[in-house]
N, C-alpha and C. Protein backbone atom coordinates (compact mmCIF):
# COMPACT_ATOMS: atom_id res chain seq x y z
N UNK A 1 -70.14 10.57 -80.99
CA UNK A 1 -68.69 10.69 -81.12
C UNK A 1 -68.34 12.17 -81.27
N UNK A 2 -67.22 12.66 -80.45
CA UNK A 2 -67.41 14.33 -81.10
C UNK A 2 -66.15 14.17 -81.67
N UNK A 3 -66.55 15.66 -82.08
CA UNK A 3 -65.66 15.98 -83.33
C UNK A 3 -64.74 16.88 -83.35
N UNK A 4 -63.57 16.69 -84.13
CA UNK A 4 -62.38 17.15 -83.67
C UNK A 4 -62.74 18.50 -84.80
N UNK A 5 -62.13 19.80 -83.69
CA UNK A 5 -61.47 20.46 -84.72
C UNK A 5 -60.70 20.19 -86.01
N UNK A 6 -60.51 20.88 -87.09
CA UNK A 6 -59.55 20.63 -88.15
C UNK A 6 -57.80 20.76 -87.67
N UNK A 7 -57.54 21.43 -86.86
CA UNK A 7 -56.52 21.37 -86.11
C UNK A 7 -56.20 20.30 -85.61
N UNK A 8 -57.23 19.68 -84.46
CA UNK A 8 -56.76 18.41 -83.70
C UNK A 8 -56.89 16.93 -84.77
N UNK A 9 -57.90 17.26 -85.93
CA UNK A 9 -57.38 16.03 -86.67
C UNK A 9 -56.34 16.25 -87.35
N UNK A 10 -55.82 17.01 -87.98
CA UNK A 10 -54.69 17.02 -88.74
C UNK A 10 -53.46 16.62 -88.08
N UNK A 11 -53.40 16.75 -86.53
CA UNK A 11 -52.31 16.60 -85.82
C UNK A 11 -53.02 14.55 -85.52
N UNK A 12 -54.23 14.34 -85.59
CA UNK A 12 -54.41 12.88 -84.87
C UNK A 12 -53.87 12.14 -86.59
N UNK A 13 -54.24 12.55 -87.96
CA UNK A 13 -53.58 12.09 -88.65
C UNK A 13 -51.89 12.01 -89.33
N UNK A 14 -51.32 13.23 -88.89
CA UNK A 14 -50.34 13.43 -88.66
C UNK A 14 -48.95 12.02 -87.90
N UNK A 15 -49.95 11.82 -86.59
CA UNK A 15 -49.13 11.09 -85.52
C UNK A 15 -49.68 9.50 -85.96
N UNK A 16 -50.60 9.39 -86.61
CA UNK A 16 -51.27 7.89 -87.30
C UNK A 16 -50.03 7.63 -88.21
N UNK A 17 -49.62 8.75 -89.05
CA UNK A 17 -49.35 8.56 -90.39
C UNK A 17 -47.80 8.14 -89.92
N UNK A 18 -47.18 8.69 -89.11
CA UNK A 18 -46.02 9.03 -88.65
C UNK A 18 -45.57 7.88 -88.33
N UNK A 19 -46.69 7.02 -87.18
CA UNK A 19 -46.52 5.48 -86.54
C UNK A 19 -46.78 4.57 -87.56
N UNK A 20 -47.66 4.67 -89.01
CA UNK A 20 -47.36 3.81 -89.68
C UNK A 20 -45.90 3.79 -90.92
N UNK A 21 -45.48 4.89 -90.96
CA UNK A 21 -44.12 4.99 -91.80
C UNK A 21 -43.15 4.44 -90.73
N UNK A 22 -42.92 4.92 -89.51
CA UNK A 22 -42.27 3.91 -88.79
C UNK A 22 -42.17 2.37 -88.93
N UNK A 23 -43.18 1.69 -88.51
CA UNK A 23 -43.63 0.77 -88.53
C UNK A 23 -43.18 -0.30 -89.90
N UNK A 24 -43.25 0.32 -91.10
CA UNK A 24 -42.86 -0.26 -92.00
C UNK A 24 -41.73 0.21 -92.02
N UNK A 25 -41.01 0.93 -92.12
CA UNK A 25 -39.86 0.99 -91.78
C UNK A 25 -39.16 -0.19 -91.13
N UNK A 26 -39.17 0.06 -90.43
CA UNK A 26 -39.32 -2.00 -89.49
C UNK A 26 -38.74 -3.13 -89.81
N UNK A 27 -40.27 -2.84 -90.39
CA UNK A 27 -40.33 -4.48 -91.50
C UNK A 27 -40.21 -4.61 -92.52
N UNK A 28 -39.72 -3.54 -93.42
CA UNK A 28 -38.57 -2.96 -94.32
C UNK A 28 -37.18 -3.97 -94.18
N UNK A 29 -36.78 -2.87 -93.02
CA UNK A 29 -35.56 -3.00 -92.43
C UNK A 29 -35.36 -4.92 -92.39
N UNK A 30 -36.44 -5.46 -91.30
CA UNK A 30 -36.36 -6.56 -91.14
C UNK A 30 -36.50 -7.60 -92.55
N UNK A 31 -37.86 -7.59 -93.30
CA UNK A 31 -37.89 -8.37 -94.27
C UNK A 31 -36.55 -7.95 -95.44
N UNK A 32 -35.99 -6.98 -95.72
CA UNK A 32 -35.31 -6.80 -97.29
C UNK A 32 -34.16 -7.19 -96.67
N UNK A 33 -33.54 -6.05 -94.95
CA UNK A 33 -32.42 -6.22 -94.43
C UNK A 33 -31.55 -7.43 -94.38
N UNK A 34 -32.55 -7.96 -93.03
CA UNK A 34 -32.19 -9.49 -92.67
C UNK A 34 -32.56 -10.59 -94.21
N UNK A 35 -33.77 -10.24 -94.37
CA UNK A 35 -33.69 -11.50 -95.32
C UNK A 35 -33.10 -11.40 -97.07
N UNK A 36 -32.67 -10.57 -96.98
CA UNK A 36 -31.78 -10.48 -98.54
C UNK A 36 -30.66 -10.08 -98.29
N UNK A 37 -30.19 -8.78 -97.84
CA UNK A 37 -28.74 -7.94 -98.05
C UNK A 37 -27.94 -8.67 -96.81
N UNK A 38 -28.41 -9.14 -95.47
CA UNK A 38 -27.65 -9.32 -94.90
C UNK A 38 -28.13 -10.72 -95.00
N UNK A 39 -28.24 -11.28 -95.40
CA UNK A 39 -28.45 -12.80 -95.15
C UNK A 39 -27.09 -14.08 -94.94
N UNK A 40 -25.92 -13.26 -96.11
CA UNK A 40 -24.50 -14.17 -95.32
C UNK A 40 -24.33 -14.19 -94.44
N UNK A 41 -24.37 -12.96 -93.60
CA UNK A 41 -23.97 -12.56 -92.53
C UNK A 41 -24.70 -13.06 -91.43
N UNK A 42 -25.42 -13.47 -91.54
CA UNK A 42 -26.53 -13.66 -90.77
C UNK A 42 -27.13 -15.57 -90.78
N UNK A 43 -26.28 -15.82 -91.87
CA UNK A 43 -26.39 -17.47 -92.19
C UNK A 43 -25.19 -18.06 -91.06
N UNK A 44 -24.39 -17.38 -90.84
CA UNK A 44 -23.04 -18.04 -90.07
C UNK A 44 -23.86 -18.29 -89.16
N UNK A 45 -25.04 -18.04 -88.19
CA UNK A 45 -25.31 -18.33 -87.27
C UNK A 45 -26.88 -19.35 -87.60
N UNK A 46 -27.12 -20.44 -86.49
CA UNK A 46 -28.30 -21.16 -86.85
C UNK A 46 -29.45 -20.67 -85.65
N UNK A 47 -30.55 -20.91 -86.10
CA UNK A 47 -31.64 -20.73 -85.04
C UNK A 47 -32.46 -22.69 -85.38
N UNK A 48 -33.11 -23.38 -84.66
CA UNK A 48 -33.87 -24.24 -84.60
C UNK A 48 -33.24 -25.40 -85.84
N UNK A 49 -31.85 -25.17 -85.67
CA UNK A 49 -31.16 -25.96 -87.12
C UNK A 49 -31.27 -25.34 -88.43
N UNK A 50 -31.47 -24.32 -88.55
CA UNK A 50 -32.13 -23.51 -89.95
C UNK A 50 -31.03 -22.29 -89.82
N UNK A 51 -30.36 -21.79 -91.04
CA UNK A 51 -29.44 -20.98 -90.96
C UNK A 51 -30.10 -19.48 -90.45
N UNK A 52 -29.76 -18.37 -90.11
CA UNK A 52 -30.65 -17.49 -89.43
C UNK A 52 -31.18 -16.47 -90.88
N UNK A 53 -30.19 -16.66 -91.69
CA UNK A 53 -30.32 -15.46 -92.61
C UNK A 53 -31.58 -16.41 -93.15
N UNK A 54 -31.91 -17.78 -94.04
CA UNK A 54 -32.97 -18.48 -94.46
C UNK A 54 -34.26 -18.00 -93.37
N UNK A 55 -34.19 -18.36 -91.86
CA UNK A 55 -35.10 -18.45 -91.07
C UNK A 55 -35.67 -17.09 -90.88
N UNK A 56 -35.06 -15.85 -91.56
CA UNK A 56 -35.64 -14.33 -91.29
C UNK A 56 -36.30 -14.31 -93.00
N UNK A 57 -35.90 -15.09 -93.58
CA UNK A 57 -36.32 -15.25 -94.85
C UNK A 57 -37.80 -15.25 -94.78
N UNK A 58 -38.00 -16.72 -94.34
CA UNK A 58 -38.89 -17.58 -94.78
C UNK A 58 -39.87 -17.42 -93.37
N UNK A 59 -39.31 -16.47 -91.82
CA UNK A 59 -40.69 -17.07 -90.96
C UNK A 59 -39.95 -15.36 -90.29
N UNK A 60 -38.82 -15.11 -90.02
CA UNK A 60 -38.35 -13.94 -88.89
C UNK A 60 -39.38 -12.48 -89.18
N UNK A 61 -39.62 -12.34 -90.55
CA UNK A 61 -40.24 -11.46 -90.75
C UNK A 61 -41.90 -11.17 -90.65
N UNK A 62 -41.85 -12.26 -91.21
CA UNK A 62 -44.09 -12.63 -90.66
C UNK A 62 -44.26 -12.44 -89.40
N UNK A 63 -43.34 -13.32 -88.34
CA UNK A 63 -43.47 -12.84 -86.92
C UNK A 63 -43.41 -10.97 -86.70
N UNK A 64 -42.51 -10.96 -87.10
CA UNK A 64 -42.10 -9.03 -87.09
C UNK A 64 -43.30 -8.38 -87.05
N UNK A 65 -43.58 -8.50 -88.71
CA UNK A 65 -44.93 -8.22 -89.28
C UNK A 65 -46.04 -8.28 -87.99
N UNK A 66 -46.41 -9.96 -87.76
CA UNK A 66 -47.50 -10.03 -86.67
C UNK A 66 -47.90 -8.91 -85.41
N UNK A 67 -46.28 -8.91 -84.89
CA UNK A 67 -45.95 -8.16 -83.79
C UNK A 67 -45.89 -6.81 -83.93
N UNK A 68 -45.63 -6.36 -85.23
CA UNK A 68 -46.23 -5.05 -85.00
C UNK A 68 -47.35 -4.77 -85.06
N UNK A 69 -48.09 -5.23 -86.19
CA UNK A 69 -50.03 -5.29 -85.98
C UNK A 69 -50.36 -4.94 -84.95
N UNK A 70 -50.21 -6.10 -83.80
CA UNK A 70 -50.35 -6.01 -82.37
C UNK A 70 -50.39 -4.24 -81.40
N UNK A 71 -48.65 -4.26 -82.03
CA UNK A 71 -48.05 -2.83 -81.65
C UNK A 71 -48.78 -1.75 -82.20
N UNK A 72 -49.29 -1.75 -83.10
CA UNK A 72 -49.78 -0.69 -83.90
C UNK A 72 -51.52 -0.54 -83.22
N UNK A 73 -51.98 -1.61 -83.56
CA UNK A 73 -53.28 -1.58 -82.62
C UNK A 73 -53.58 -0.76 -81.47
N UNK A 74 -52.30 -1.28 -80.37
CA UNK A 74 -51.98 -0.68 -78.84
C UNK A 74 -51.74 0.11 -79.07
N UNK A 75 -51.25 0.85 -80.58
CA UNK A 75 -50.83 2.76 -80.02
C UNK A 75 -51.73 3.01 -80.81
N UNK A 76 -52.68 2.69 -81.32
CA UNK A 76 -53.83 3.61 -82.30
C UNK A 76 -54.67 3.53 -81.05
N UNK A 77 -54.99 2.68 -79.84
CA UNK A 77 -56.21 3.02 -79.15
C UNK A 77 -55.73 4.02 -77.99
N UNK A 78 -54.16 4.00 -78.12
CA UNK A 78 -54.00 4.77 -77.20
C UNK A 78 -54.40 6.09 -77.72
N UNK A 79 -54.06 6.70 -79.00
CA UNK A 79 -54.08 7.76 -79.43
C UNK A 79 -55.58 7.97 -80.18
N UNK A 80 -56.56 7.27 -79.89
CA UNK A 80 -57.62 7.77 -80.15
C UNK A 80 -57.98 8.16 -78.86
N UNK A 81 -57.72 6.96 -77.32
CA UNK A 81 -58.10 7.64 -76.31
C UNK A 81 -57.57 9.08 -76.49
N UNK A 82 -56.61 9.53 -76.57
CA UNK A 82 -55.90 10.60 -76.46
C UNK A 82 -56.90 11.70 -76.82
N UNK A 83 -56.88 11.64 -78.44
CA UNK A 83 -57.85 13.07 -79.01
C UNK A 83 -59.35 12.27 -78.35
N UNK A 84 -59.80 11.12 -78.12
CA UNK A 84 -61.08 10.96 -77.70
C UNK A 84 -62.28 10.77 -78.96
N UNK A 85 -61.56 10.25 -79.73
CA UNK A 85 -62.53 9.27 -81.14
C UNK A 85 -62.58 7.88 -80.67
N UNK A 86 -62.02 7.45 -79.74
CA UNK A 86 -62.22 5.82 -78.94
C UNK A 86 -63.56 5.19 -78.64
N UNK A 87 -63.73 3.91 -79.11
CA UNK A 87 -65.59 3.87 -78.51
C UNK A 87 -65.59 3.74 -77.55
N UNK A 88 -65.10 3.89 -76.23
CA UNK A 88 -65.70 4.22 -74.93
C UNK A 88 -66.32 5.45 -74.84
């Protein structure tokens, strides 16, 4: 595996650190947003018979959650290809 300058890691942890404060950010936004502060607002409308503000409660956010994992995965291998710490 080679090895990064102290330069090029500080910038590969840098852009890690950056995509995971995003990221929760997110699902921040999504779990506290949708499922507490806006939840009246968000009850006027139904999804699957379940009010929407309950349904971001209890399932909208785990999905979120899931889907970024996913997301986060796909840009960490991109950005290891990038600096070239990737196991290929």
């Amino acid at each position: 595996m080679p090895r990064l300058t102290e330069e090029r890691a500080k910038e590969y942890w840098r852009r890690n650190i950056s995509l995971v404060v995003k990221l929760l950010l997110i699902w921040f936004a999504v779990s506290f947003g949708c499922g507490i502060l806006l939840v009246d607002v968000l009850n006027e409308f139904h999804l699957g018979g379940f009010k929407l503000g309950f349904w971001f409660a209890q399932q909208g956010s785990i999905y979120v959650f899931v889907a970024l994992i996913f997301y986060y995965a796909r840009k960490m291998a991109a950005l290891d290809h990038e600096f070239g710490v990737d196991d290929e």
